[in-house]
C-alpha atoms as a PDB file:
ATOM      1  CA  UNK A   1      63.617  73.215 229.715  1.00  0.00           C
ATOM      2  CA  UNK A   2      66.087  75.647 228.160  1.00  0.00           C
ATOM      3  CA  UNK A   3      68.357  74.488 225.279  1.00  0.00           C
ATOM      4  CA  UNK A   4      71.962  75.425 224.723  1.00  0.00           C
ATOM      5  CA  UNK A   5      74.972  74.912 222.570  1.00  0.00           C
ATOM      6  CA  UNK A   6      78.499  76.122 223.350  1.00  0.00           C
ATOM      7  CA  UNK A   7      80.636  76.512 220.792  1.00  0.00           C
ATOM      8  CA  UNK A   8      84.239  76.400 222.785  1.00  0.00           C
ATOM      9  CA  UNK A   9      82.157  75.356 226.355  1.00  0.00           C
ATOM     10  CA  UNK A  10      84.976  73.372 228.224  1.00  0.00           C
ATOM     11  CA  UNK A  11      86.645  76.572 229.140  1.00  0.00           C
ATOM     12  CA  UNK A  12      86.897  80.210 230.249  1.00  0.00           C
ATOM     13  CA  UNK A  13      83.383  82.028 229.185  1.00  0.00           C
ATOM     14  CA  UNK A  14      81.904  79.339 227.173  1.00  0.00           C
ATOM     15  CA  UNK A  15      82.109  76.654 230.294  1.00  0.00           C
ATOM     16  CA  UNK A  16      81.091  79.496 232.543  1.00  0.00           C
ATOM     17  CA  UNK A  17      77.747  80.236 230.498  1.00  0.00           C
ATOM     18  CA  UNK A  18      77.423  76.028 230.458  1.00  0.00           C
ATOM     19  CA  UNK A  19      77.819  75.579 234.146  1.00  0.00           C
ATOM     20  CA  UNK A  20      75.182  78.461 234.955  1.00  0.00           C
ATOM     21  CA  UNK A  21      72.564  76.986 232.616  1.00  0.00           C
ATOM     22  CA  UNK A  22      73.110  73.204 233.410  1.00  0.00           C
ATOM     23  CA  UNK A  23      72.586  75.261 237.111  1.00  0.00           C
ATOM     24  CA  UNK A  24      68.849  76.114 236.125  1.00  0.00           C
ATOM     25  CA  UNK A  25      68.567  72.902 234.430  1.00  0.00           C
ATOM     26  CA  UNK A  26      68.792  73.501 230.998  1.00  0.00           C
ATOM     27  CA  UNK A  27      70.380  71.309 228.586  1.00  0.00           C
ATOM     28  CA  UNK A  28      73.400  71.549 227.515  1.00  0.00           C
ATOM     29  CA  UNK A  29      75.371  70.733 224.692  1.00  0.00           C
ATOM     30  CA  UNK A  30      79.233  71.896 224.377  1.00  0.00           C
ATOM     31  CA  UNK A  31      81.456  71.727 221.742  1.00  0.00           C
ATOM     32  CA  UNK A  32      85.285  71.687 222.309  1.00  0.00           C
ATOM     33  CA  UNK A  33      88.554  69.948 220.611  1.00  0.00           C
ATOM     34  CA  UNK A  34      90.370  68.765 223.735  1.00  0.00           C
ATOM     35  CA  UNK A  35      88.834  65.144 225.202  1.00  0.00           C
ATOM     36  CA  UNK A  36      90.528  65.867 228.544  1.00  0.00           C
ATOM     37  CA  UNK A  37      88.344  68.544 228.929  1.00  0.00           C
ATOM     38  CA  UNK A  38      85.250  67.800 227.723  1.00  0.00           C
ATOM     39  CA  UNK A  39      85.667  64.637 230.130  1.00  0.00           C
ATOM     40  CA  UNK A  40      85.755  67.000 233.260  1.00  0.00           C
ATOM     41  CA  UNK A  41      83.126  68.751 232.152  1.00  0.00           C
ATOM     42  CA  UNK A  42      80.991  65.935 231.619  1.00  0.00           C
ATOM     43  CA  UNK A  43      82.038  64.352 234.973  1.00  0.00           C
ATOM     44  CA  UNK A  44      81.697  68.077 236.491  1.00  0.00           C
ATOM     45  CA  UNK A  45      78.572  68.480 235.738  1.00  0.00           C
ATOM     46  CA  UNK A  46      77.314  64.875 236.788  1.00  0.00           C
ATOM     47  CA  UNK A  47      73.728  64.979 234.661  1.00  0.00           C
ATOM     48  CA  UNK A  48      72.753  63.532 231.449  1.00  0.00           C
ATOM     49  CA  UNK A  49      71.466  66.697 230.559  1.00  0.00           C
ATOM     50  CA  UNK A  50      75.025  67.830 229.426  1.00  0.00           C
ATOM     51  CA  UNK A  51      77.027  66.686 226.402  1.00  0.00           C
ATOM     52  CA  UNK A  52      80.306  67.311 225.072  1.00  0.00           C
ATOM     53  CA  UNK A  53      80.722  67.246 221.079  1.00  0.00           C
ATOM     54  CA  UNK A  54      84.851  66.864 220.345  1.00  0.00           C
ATOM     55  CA  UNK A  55      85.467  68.669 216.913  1.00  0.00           C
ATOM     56  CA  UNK A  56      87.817  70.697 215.679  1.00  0.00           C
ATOM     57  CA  UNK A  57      86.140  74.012 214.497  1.00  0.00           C
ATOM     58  CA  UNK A  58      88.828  75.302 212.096  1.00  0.00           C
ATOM     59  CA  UNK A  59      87.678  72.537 210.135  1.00  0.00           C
ATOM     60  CA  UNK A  60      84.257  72.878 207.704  1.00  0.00           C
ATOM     61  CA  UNK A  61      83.750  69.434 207.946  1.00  0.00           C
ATOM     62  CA  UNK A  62      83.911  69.436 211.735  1.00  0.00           C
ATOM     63  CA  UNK A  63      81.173  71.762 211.801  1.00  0.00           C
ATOM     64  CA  UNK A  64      79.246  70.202 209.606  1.00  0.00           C
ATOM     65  CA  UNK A  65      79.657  66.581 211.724  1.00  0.00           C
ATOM     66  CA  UNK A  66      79.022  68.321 215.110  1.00  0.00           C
ATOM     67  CA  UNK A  67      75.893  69.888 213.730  1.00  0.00           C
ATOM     68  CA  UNK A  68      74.517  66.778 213.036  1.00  0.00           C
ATOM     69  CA  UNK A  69      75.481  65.286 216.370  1.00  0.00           C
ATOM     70  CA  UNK A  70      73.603  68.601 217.316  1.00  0.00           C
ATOM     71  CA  UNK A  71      70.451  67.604 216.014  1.00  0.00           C
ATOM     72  CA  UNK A  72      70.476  64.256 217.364  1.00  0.00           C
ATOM     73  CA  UNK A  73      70.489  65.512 220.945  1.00  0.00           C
ATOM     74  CA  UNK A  74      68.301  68.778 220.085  1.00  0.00           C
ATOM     75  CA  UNK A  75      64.881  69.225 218.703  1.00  0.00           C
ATOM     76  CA  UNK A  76      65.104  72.719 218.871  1.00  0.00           C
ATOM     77  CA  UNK A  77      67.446  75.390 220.400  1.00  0.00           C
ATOM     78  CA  UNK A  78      67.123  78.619 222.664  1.00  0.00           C
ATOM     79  CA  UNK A  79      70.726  79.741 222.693  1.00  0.00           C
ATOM     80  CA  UNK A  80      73.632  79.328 221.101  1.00  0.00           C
ATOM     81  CA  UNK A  81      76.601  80.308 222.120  1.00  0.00           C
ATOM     82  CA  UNK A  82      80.056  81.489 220.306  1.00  0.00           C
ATOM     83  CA  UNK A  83      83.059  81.334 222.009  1.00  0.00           C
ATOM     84  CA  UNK A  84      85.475  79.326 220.641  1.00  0.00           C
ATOM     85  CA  UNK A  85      88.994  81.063 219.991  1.00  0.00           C
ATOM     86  CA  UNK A  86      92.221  80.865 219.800  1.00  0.00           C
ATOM     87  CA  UNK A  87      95.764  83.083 218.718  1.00  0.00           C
ATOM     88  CA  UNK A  88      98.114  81.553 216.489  1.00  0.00           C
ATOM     89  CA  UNK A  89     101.261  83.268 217.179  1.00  0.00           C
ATOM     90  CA  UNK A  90     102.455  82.232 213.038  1.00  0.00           C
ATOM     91  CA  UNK A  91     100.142  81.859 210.027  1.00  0.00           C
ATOM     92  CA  UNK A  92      97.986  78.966 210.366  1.00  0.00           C
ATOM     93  CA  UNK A  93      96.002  77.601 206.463  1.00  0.00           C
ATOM     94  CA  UNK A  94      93.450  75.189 207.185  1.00  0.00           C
ATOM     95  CA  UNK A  95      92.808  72.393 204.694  1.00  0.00           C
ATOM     96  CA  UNK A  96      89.694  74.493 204.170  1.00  0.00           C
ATOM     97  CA  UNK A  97      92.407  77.286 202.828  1.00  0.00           C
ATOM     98  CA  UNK A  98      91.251  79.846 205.512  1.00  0.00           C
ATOM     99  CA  UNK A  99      93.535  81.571 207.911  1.00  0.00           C
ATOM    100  CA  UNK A 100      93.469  80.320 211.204  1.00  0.00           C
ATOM    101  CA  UNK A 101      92.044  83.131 213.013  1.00  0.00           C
ATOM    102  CA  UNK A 102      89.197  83.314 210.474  1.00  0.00           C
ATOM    103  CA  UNK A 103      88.050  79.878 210.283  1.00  0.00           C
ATOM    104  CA  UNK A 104      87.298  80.248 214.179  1.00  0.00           C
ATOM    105  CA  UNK A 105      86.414  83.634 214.454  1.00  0.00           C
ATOM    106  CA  UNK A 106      84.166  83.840 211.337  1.00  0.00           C
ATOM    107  CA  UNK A 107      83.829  80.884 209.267  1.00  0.00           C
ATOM    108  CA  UNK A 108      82.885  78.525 212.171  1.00  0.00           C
ATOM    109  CA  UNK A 109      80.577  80.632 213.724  1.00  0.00           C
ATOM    110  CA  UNK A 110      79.044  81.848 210.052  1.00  0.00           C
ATOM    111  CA  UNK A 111      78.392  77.969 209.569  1.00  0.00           C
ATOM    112  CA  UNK A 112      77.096  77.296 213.157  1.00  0.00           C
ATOM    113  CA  UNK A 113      74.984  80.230 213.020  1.00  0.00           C
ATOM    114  CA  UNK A 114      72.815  80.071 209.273  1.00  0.00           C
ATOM    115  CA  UNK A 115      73.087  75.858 210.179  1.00  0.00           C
ATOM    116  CA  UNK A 116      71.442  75.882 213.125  1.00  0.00           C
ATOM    117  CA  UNK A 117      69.107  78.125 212.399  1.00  0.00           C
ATOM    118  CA  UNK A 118      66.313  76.257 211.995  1.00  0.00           C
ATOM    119  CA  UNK A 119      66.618  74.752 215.393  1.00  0.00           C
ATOM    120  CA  UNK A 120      66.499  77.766 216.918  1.00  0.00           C
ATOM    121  CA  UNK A 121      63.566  79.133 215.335  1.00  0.00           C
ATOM    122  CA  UNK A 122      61.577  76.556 217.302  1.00  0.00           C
ATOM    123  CA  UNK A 123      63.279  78.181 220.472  1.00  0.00           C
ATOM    124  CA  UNK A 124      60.632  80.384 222.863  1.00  0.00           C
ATOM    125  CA  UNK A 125      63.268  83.026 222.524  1.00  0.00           C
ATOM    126  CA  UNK A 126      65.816  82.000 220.128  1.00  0.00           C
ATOM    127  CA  UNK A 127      68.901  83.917 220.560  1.00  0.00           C
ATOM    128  CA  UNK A 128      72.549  83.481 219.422  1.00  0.00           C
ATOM    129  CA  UNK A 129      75.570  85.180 221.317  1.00  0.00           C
ATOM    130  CA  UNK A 130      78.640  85.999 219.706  1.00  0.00           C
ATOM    131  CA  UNK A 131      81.669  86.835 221.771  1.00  0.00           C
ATOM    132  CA  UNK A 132      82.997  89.124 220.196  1.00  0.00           C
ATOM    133  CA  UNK A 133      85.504  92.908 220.319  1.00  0.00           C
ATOM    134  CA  UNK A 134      82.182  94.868 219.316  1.00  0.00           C
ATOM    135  CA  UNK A 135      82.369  98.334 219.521  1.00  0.00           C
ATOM    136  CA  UNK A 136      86.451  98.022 218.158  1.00  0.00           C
ATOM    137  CA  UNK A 137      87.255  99.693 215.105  1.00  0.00           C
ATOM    138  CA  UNK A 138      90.826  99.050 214.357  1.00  0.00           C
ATOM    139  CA  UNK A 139      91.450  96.438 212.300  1.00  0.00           C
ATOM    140  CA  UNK A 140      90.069  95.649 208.386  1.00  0.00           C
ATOM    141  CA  UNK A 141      88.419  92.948 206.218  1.00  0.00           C
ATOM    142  CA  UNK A 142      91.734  92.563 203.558  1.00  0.00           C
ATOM    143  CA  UNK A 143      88.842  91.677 201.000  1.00  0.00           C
ATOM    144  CA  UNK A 144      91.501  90.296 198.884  1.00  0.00           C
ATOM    145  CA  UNK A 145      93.301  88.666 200.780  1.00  0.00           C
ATOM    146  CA  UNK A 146      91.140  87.420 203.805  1.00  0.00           C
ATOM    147  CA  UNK A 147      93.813  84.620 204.142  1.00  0.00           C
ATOM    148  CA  UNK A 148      96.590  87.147 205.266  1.00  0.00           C
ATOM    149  CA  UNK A 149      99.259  85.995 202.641  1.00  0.00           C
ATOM    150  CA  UNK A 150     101.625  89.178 202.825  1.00  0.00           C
ATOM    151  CA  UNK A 151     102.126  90.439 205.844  1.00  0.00           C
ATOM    152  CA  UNK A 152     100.917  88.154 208.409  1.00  0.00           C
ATOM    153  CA  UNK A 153     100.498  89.234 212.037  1.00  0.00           C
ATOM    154  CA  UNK A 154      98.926  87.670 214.998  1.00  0.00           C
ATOM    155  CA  UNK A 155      97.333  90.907 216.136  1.00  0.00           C
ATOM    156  CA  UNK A 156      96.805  92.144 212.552  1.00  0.00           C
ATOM    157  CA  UNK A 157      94.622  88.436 212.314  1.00  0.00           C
ATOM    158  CA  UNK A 158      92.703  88.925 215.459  1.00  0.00           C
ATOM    159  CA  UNK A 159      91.141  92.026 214.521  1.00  0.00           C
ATOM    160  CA  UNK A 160      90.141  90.940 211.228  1.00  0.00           C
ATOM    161  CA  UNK A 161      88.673  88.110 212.492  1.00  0.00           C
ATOM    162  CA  UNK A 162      86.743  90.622 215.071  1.00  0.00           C
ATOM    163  CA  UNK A 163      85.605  92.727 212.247  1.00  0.00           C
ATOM    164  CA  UNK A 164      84.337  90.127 210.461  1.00  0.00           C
ATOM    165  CA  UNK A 165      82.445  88.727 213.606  1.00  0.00           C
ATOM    166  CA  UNK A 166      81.275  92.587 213.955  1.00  0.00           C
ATOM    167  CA  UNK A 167      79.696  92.311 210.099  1.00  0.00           C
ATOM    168  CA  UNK A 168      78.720  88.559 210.600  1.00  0.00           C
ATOM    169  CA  UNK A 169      75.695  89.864 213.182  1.00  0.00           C
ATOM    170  CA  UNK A 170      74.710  92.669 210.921  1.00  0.00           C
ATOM    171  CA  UNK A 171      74.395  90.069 208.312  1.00  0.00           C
ATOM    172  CA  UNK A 172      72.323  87.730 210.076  1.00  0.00           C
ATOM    173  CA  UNK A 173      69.189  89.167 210.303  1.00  0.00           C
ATOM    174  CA  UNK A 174      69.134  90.435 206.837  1.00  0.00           C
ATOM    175  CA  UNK A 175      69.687  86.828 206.073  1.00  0.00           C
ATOM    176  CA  UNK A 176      67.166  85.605 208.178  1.00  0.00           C
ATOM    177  CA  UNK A 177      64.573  88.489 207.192  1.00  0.00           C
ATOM    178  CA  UNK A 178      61.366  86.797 208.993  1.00  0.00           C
ATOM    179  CA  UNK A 179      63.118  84.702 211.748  1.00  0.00           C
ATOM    180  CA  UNK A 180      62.711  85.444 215.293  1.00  0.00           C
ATOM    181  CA  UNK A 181      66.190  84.203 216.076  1.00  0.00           C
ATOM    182  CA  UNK A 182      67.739  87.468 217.580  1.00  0.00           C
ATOM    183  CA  UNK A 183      72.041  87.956 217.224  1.00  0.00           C
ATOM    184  CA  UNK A 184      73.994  89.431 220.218  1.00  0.00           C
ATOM    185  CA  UNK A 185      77.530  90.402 219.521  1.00  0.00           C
ATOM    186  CA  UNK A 186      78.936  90.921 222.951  1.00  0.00           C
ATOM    187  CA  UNK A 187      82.595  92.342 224.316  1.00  0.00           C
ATOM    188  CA  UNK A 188      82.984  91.183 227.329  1.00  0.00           C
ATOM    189  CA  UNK A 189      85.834  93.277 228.367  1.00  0.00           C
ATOM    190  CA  UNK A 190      89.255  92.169 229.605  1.00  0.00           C
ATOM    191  CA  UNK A 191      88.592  88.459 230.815  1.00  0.00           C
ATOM    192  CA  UNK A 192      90.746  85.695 232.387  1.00  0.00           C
ATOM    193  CA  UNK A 193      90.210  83.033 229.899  1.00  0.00           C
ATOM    194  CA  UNK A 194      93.686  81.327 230.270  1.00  0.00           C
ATOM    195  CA  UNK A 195      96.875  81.617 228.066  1.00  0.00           C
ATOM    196  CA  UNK A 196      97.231  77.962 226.518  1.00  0.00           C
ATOM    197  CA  UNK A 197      96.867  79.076 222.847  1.00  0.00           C
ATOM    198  CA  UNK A 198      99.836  81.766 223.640  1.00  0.00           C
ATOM    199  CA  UNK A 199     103.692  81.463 223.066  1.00  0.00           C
ATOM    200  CA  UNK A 200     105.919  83.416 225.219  1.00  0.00           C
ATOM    201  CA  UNK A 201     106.907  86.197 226.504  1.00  0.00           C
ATOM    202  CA  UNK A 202     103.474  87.085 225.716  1.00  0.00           C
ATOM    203  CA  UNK A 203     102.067  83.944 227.736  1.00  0.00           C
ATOM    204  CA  UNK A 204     103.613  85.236 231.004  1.00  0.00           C
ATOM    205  CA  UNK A 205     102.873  88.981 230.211  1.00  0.00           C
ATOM    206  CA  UNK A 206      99.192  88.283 230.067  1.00  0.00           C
ATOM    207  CA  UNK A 207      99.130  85.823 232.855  1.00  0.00           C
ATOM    208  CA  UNK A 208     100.475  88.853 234.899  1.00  0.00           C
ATOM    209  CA  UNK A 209      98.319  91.280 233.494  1.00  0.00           C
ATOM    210  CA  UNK A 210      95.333  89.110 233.772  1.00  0.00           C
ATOM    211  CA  UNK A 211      96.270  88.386 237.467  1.00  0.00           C
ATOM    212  CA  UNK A 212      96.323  92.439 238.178  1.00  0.00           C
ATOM    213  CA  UNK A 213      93.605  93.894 235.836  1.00  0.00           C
ATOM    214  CA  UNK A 214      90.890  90.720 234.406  1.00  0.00           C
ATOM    215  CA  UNK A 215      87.422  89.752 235.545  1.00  0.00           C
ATOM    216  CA  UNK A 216      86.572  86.001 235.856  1.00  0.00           C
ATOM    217  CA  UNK A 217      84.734  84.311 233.716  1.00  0.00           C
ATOM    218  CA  UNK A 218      82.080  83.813 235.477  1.00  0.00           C
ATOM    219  CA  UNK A 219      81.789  87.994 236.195  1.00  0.00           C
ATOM    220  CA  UNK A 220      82.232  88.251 232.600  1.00  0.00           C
ATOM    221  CA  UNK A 221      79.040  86.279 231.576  1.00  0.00           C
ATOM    222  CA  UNK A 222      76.918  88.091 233.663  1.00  0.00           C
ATOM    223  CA  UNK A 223      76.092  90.945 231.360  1.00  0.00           C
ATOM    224  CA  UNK A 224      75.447  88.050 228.549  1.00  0.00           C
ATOM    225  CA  UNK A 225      73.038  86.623 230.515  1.00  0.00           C
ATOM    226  CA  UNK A 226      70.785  89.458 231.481  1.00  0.00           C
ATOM    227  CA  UNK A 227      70.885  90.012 228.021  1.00  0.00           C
ATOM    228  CA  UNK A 228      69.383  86.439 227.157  1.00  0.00           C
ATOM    229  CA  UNK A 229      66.997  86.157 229.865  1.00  0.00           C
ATOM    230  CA  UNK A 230      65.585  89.918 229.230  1.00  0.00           C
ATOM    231  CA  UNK A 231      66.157  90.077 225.591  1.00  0.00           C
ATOM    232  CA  UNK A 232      66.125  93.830 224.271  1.00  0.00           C
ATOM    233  CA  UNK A 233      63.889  94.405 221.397  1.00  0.00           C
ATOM    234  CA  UNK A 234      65.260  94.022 217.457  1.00  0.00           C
ATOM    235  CA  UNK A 235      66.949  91.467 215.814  1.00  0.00           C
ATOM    236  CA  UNK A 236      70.597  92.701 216.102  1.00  0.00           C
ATOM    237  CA  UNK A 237      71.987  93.268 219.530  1.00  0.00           C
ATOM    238  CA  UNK A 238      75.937  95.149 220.335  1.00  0.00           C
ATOM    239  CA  UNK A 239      77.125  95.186 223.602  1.00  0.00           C
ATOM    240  CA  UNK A 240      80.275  96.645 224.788  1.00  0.00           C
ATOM    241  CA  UNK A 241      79.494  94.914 228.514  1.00  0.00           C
ATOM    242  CA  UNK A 242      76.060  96.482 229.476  1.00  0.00           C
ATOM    243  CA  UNK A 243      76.499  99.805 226.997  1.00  0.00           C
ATOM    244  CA  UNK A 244      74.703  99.427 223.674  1.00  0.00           C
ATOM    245  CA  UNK A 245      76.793 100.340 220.868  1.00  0.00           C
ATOM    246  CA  UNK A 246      76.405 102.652 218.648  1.00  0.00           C
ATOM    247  CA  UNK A 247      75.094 100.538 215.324  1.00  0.00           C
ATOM    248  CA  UNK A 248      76.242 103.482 213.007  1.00  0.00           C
ATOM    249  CA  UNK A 249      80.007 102.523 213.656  1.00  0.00           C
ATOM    250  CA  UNK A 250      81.727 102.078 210.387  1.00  0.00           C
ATOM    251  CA  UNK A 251      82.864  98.481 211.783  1.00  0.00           C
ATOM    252  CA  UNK A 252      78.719  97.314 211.695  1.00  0.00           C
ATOM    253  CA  UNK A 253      77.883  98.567 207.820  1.00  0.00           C
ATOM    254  CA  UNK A 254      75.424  96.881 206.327  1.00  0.00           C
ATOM    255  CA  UNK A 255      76.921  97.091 202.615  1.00  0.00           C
ATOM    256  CA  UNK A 256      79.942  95.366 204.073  1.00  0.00           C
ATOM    257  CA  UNK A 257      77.999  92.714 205.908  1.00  0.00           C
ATOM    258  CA  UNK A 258      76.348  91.654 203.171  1.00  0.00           C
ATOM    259  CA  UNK A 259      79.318  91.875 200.917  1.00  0.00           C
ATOM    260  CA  UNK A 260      80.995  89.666 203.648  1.00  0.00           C
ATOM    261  CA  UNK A 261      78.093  87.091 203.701  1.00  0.00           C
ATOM    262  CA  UNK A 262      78.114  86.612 199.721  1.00  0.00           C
ATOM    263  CA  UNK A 263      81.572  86.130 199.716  1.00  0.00           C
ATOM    264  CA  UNK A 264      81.663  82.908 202.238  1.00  0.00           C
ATOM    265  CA  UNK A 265      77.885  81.697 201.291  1.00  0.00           C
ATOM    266  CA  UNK A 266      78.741  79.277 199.117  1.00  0.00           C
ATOM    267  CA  UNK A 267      79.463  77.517 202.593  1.00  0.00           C
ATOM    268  CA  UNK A 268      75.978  76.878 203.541  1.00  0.00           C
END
């Protein structure tokens, strides 16, 4: 039997990845911060072999609590999944003193990620999927100001947080030199994974647009699962859907991944 956890599972491409797996009977573990919704999922998917961990993720000590109710339900994992996101149309500090964007986009899935690790090096094909805008290169790290204190934007914090995602894979096997755990950063293209986190006009601009032009959720996954059930060789996997990309891209350096990783270690 397979074993999953789904960072951000109760909707959009995180529940669709849940619902195939539970499907094949694997179980599954999903991690989300709304009740409501981890209570349909749970009553969805009608078998004890799912679980729904509430936690907020911007929140270090949230991941830190869910990863222990992890490892009471888990011996060992197979996949684990990163989905959780949200915007935040105005700057957003957690009590952590990260930028909103960041703790989700980065800092939750850099502590999820190294935590777990050793679970899923016990995994018959340990593999860890990171949703992510791979193969994007606008956006920067601001090294010195990762927190976005002057000049804040919503779009100028989303693709930070997607370059630091980006360096976060390249960082994880260097990390992890003799593991078998393999990372997959993954853009899944333009998907339908609701507006709830959105203020308007842009809600209703990308409900339209999503209505005309974006794939489903479940269409989206599709790639992502090939990819996990015929797992390319090498540690660190980039997808742009089913194109491999190019791992010379200024936005997957090496130096910067690993100046990115010693600069948030002192979370582990």
């Amino acid at each position: 039997m397979m074993d999953l956890v789904v960072a951000g599972g109760t909707t959009g491409m995180g529940r669709a990845l849940a619902d195939h797996y539970l499907a094949r009977g694997a179980r599954v573990t999903v991690i989300g911060s709304n009740a409501s919704r981890g209570e349909t999922f749970l009553r969805d998917a009608a078998t004890d072999r799912a679980a729904f961990v509430q936690a907020d993720l911007t929140s270090v000590a949230e991941n830190r609590r869910a990863m222990k109710e992890i490892r009471a339900r888990h011996d060992s994992l197979d996949v684990l999944a990163l989905t959780a996101l949200r915007h935040f149309p105005k700057r957003v500090v957690t009590p952590d003193g990260f930028e909103g964007v960041l703790s989700l986009y980065y800092v939750s899935r850099f502590l999820l990620s190294h935590g777990l690790t050793d679970l899923l090096e016990k995994g018959t094909a340990p593999i860890i999927v990171n949703i992510c805008g791979v193969g994007t290169t606008k956006g920067e790290i601001r090294w010195n100001d990762l927190s976005l204190t002057n000049g804040y934007g919503p779009i100028k914090a989303m693709l930070q947080g997607g370059r630091a995602a980006d360096l976060q894979g390249v960082a994880y096997p260097l990390a992890h030199p003799n593991g078998r755990t393999r990372y997959l950063l993954h853009h899944p293209g333009f998907t339908d994974s609701g507006t709830d986190s959105l203020t308007q006009p842009a809600k209703t601009a990308i409900k339209l647009l999503a209505r005309l032009f974006a794939q489903s959720p479940e269409k989206a996954v599709a790639p992502i699962i090939d990819l996990i059930d015929n797992q390319p060789e090498g540690r660190l996997l980039a997808y742009d859907r089913r194109t491999p990309v190019d791992p010379s891209l200024r936005t997957l350096d090496r130096a910067h991944a690993l100046r990115l990783y010693r600069k948030t270690s002192h979370l582990l």
